[in-house]
C-alpha atoms as a PDB file:
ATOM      1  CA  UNK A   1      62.847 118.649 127.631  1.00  0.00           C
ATOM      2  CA  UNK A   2      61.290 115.485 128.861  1.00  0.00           C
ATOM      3  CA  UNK A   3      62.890 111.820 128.349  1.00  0.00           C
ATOM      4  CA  UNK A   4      61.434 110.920 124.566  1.00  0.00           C
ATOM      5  CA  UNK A   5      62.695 114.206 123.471  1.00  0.00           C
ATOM      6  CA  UNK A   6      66.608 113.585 124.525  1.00  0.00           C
ATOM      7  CA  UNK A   7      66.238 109.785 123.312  1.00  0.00           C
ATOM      8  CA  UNK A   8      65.499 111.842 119.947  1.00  0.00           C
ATOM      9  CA  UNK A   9      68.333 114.176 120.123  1.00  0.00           C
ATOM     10  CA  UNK A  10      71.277 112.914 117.908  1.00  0.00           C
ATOM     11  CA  UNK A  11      74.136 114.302 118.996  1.00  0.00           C
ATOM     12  CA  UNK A  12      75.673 117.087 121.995  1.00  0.00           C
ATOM     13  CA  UNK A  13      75.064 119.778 122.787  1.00  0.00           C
ATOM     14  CA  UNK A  14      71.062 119.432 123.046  1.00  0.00           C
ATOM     15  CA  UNK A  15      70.869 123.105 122.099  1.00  0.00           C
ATOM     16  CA  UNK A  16      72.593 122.716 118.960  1.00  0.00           C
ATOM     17  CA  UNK A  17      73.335 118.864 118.226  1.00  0.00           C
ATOM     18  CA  UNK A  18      77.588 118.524 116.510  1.00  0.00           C
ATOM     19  CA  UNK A  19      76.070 115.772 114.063  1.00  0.00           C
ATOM     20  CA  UNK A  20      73.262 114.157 112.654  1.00  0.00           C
ATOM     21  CA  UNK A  21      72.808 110.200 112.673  1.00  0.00           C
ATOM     22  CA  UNK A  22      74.441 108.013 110.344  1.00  0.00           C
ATOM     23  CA  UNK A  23      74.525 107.074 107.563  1.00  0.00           C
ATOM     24  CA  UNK A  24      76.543 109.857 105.788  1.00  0.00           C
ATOM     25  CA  UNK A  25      77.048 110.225 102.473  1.00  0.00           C
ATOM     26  CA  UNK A  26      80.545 111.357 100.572  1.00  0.00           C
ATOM     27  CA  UNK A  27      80.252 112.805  97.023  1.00  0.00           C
ATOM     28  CA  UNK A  28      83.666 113.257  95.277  1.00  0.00           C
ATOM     29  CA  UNK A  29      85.576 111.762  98.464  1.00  0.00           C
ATOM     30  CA  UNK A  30      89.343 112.339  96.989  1.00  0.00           C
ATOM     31  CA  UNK A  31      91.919 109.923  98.484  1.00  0.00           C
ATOM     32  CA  UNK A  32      96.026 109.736  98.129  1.00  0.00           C
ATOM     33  CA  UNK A  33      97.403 106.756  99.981  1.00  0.00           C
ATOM     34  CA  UNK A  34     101.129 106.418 100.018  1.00  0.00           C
ATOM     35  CA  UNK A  35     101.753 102.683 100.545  1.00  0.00           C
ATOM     36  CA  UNK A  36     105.024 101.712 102.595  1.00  0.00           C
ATOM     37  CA  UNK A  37     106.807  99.065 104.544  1.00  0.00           C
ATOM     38  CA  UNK A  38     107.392  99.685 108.659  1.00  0.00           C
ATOM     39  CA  UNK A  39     108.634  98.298 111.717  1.00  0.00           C
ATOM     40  CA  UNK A  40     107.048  94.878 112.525  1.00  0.00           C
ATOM     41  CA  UNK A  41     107.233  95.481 116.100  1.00  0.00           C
ATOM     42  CA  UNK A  42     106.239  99.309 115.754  1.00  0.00           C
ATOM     43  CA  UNK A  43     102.851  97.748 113.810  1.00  0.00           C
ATOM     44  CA  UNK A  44     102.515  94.986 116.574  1.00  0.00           C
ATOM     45  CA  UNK A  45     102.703  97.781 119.087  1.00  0.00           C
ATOM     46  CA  UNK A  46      99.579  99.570 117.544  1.00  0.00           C
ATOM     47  CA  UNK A  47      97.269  96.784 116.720  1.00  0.00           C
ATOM     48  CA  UNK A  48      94.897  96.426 119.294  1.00  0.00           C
ATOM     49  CA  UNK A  49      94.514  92.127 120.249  1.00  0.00           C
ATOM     50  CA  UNK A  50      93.130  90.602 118.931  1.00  0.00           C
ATOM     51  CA  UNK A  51      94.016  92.207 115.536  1.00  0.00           C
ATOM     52  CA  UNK A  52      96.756  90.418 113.566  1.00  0.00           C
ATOM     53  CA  UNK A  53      99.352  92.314 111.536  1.00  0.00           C
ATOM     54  CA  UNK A  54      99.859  91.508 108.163  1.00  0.00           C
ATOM     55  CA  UNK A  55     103.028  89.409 106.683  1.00  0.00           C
ATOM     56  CA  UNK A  56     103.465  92.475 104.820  1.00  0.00           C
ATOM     57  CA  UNK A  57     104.477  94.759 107.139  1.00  0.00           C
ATOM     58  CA  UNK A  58     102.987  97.962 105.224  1.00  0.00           C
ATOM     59  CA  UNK A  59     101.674 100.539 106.503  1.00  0.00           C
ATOM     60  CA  UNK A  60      99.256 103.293 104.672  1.00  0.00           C
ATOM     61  CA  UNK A  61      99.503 106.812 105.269  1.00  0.00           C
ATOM     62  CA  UNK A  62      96.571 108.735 103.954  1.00  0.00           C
ATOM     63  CA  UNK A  63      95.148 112.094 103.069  1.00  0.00           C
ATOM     64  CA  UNK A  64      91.450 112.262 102.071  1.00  0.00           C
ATOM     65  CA  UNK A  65      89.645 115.376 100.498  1.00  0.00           C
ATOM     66  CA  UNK A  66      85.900 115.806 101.234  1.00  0.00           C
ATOM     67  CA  UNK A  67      84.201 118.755  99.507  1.00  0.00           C
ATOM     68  CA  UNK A  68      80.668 117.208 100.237  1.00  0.00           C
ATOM     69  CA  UNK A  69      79.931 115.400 103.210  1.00  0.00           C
ATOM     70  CA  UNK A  70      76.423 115.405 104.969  1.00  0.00           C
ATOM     71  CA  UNK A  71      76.195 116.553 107.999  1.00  0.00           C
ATOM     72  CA  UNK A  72      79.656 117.121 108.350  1.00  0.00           C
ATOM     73  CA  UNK A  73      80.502 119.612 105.263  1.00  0.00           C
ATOM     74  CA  UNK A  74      83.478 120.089 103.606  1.00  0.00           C
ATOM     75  CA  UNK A  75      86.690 119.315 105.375  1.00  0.00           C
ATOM     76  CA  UNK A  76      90.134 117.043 104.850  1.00  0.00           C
ATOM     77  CA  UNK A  77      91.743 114.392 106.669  1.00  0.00           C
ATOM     78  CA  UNK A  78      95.060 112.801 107.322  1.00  0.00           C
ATOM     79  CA  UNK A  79      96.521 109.611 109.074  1.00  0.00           C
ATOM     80  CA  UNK A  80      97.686 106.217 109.384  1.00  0.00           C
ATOM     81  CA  UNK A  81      95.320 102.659 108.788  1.00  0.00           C
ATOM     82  CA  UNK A  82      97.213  99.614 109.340  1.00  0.00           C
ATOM     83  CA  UNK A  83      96.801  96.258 107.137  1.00  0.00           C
ATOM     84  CA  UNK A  84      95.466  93.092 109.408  1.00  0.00           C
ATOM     85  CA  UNK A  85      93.302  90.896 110.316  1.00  0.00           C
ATOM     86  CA  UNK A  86      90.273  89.911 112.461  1.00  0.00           C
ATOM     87  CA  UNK A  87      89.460  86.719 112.948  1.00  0.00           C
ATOM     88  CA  UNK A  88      90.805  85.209 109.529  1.00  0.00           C
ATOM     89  CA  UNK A  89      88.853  88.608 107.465  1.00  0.00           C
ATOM     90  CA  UNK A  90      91.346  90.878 106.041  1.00  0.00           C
ATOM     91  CA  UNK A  91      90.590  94.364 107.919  1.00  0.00           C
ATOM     92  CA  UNK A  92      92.128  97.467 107.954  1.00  0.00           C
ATOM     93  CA  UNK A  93      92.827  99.190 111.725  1.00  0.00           C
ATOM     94  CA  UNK A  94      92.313 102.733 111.332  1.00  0.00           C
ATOM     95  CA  UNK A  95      95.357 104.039 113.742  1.00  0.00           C
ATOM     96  CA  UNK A  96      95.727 107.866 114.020  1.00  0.00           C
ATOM     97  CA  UNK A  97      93.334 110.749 112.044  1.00  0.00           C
ATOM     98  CA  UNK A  98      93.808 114.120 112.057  1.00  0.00           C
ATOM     99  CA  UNK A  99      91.189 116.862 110.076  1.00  0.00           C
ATOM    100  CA  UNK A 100      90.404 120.453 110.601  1.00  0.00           C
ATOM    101  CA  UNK A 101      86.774 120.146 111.148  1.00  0.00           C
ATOM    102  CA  UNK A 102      84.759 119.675 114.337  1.00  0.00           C
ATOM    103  CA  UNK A 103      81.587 117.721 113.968  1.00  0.00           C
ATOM    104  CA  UNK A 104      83.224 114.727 111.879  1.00  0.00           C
ATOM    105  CA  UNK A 105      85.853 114.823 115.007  1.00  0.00           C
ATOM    106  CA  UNK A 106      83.171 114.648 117.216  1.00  0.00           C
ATOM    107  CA  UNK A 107      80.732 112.284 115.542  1.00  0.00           C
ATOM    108  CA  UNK A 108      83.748 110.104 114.155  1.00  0.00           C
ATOM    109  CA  UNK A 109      85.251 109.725 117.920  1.00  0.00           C
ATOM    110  CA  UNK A 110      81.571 109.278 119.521  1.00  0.00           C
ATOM    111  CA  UNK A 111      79.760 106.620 117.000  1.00  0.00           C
ATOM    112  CA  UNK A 112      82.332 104.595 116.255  1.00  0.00           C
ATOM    113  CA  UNK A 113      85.950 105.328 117.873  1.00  0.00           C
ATOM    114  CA  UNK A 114      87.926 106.926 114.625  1.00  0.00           C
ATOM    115  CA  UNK A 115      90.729 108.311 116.495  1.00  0.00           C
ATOM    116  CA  UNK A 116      90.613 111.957 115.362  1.00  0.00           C
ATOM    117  CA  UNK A 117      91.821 114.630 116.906  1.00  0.00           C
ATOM    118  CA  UNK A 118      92.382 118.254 115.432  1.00  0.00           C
ATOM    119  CA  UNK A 119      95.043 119.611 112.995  1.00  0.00           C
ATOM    120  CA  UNK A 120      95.751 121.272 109.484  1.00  0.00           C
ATOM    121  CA  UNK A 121      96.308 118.734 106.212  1.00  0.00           C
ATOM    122  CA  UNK A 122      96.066 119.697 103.132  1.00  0.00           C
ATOM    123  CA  UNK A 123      95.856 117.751  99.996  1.00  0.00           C
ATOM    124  CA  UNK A 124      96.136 119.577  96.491  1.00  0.00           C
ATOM    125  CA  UNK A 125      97.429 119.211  93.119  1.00  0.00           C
ATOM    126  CA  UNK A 126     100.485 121.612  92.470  1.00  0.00           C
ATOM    127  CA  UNK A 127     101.731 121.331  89.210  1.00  0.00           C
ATOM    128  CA  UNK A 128     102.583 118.075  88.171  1.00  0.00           C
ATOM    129  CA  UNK A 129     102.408 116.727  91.944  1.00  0.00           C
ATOM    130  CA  UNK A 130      99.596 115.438  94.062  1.00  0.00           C
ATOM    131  CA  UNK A 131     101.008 117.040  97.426  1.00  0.00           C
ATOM    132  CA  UNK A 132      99.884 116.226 101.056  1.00  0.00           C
ATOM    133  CA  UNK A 133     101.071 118.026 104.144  1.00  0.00           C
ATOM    134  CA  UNK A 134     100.202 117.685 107.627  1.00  0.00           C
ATOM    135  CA  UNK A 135     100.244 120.218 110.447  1.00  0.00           C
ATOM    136  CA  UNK A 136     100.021 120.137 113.918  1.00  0.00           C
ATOM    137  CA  UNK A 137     100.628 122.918 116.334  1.00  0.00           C
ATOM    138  CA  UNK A 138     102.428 124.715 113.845  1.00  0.00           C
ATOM    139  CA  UNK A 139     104.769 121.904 112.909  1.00  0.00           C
ATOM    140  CA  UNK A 140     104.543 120.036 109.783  1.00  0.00           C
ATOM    141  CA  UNK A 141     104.611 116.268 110.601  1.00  0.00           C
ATOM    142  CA  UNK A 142     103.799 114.449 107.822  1.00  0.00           C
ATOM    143  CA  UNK A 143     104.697 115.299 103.630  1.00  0.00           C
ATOM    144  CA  UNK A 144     103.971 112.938 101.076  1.00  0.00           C
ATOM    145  CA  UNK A 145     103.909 113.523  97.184  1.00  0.00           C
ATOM    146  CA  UNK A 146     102.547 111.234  94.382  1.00  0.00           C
ATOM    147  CA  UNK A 147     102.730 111.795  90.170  1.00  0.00           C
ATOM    148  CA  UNK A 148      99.317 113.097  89.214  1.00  0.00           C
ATOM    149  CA  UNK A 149      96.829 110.809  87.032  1.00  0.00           C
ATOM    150  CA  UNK A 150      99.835 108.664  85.238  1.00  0.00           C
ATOM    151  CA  UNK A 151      97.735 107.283  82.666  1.00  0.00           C
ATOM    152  CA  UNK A 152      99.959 104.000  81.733  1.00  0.00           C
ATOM    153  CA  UNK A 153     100.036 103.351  85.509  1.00  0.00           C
ATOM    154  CA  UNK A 154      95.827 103.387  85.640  1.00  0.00           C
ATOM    155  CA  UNK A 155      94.258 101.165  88.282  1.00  0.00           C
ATOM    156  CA  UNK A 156      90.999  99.115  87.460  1.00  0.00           C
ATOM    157  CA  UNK A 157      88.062 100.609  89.509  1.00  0.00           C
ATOM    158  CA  UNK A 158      86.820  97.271  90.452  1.00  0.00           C
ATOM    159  CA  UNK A 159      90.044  96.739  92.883  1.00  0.00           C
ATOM    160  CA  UNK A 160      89.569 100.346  94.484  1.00  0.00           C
ATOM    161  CA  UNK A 161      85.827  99.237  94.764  1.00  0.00           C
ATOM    162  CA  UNK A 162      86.770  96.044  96.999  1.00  0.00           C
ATOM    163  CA  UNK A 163      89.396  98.241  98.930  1.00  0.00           C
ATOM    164  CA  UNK A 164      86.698 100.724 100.179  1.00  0.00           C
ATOM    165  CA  UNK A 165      84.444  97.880 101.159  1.00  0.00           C
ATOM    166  CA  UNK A 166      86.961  96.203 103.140  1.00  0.00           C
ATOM    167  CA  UNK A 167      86.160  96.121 106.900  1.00  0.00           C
ATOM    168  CA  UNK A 168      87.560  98.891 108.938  1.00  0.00           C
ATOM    169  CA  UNK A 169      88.486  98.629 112.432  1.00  0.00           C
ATOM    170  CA  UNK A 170      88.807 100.836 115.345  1.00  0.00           C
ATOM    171  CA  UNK A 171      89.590 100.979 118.586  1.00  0.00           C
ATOM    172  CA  UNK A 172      86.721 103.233 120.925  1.00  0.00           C
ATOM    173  CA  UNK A 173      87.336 104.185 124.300  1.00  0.00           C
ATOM    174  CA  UNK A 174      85.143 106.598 126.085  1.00  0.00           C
ATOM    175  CA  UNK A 175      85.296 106.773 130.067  1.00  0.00           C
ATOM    176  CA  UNK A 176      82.404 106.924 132.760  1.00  0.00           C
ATOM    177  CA  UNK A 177      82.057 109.825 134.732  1.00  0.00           C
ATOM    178  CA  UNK A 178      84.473 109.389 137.216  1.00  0.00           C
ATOM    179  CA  UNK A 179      87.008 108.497 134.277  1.00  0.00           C
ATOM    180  CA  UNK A 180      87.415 105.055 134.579  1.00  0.00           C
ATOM    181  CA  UNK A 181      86.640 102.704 131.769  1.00  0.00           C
ATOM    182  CA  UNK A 182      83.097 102.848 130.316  1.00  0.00           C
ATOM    183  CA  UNK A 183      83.650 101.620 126.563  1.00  0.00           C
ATOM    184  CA  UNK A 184      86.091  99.551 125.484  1.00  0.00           C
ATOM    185  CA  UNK A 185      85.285  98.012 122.254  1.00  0.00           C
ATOM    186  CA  UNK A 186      86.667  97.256 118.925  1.00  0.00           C
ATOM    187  CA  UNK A 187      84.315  98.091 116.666  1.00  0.00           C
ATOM    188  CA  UNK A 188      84.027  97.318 112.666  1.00  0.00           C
ATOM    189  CA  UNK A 189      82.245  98.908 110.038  1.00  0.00           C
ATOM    190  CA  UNK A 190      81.685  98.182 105.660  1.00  0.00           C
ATOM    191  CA  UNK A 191      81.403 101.175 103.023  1.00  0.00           C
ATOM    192  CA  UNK A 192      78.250 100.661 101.438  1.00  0.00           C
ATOM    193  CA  UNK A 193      76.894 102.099  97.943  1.00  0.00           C
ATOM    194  CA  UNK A 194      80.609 102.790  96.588  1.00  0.00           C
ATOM    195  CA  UNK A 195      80.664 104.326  93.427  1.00  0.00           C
ATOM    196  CA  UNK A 196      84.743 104.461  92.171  1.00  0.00           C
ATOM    197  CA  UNK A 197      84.676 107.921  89.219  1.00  0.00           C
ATOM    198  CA  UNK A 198      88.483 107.706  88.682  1.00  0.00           C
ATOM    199  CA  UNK A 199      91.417 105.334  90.337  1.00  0.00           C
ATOM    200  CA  UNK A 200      95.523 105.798  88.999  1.00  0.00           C
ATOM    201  CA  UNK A 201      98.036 104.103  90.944  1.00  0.00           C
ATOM    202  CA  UNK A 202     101.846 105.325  90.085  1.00  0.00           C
ATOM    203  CA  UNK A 203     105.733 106.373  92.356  1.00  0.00           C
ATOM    204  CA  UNK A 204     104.725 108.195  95.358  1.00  0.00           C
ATOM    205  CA  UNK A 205     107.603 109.119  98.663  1.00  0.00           C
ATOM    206  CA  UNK A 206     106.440 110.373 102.025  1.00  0.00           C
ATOM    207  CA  UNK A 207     108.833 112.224 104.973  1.00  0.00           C
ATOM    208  CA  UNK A 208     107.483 111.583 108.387  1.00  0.00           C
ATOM    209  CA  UNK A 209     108.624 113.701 111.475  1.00  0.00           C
ATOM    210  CA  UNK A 210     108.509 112.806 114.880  1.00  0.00           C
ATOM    211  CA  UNK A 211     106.181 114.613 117.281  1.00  0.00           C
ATOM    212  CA  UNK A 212     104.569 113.793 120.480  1.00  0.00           C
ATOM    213  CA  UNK A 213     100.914 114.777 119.944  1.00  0.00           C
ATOM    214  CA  UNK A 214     100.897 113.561 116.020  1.00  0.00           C
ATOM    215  CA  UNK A 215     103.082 110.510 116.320  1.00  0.00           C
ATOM    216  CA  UNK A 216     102.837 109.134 113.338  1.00  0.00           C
ATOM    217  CA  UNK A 217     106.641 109.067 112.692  1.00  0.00           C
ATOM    218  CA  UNK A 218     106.310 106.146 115.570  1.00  0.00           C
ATOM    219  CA  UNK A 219     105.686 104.073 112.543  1.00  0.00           C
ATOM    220  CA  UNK A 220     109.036 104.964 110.348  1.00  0.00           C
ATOM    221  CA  UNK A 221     109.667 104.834 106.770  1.00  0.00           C
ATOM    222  CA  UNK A 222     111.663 101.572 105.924  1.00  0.00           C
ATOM    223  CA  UNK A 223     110.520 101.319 102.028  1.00  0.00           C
ATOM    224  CA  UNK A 224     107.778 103.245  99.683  1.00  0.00           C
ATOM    225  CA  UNK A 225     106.065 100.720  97.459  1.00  0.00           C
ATOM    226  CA  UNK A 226     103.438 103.361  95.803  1.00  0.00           C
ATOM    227  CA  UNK A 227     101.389 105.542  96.032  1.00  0.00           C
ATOM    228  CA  UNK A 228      97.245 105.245  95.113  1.00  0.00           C
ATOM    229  CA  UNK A 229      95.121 108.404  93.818  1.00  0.00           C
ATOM    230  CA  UNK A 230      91.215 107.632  93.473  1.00  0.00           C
ATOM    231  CA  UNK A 231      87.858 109.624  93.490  1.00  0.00           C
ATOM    232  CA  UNK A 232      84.937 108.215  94.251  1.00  0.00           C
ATOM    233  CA  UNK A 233      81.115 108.703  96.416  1.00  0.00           C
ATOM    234  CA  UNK A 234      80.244 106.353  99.218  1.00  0.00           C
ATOM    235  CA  UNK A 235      78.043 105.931 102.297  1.00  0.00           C
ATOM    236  CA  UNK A 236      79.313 105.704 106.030  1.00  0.00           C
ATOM    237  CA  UNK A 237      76.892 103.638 107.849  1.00  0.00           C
ATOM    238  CA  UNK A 238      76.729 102.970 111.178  1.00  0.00           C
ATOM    239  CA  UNK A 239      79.338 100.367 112.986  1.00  0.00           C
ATOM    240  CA  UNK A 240      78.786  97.152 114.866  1.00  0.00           C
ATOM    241  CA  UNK A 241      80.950  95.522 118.035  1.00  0.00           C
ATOM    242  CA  UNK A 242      83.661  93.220 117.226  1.00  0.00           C
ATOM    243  CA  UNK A 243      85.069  92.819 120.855  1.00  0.00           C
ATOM    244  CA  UNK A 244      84.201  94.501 123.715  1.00  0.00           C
ATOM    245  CA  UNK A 245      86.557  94.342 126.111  1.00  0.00           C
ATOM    246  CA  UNK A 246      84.770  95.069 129.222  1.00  0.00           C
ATOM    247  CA  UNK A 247      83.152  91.975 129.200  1.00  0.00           C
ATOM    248  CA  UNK A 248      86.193  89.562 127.863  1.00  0.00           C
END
């Protein structure tokens, strides 16, 4: 291989590149969000400065099924996003991830810093019940349940469209080779070319339980507000630098 041909190459290994580049594109990207109030110093403790937690204290702990995602394929993800802001924009930091599929761990990690690491959640409809579980090692860590599709409880599209868009934020580290510091950025992204095909909102309740390689129990439980249930196709673009922290 000579020089213009690895500038070309998208991804590792050169052999057989993990990922394509962005943008991807999500059809019927399935989301349940339980919606609940934490700790205000367990949130201050995982926002990154100079991210700012909101009043609110809440917390969202998500599970997100995606049967058809290019590049990537068909996989399902778990974890918790944090309510802030940057800079006077309402943001959401995207703490902890956790899916059972390799190149959206790599790609997600490499491109733009979405903490992922590997695991087993599941989201499915049994019953009556939206259910979400999350395994890791073996253990379950994470449970949450919501009613399914409560039509009286419906939310309008239009505020699950502005949700999406909403800037994301995360924090990417990735060391030199001698495994000091290399990148250290915050970096921020926008959902483009959302199209919302269903949102309900209605009582959700999540269990948490500690573990020290899936901590999400590290931000506990105090009060469930909801839960959200929506459907919808989007486009993950590529990210941009908020703060990089090598050169602050």
């Amino acid at each position: 291989m000579n020089r213009d041909q690895i500038l070309k190459l998208s991804s590792m290994p050169a052999a057989s590149p993990s990922y394509p580049l962005p943008p991807f594109r999500f059809v019927d990207r399935e989301y349940m969000i339980v919606i609940y109030e934490s700790d205000p110093d367990a949130i201050r403790a995982a926002l990154p400065e100079p991210l700012v937690p909101d009043k609110s204290n809440q917390v969202f702990y998500e599970w997100i099924r995606m049967p058809d995602s290019s590049g990537f394929g068909d996989y399902t993800e778990s974890g918790v996003v944090i309510p802030c802001s940057f800079e006077g924009t309402p943001a959401s930091f995207v703490s902890q991830m956790y899916l059972d599929d390799d190149p959206p761990i790599a790609a997600g990690r490499e491109i733009w810093g979405f903490p992922k690491k590997y695991a087993s959640p599941k989201l499915e409809l049994v019953k009556d019940t939206l259910t979400g579980t999350l395994d890791y090692a073996g253990q379950r860590v994470a449970m949450g349940s919501m009613v399914y599709k409560h039509e009286n409880q419906s939310r309008h599209p239009a505020k699950t469209k502005a949700a999406l868009g909403k800037l994301q934020v995360m924090l990417k580290l990735i060391p030199d080779v001698d495994g000091t510091p290399k990148i250290a950025q915050l970096v921020g992204l926008n959902i483009t070319e959302i199209a919302v095909k269903g949102s309900w909102s209605g009582p959700a309740r999540l269990h948490l339980v500690p573990h020290v390689n899936a901590p999400v129990a590290d931000l506990p439980v105090r009060r469930v507000v909801g839960g959200r249930h929506f459907l919808a196709d989007l486009t993950l673009p590529g990210g941009r630098v908020l703060v990089d922290y090598m050169k602050s």
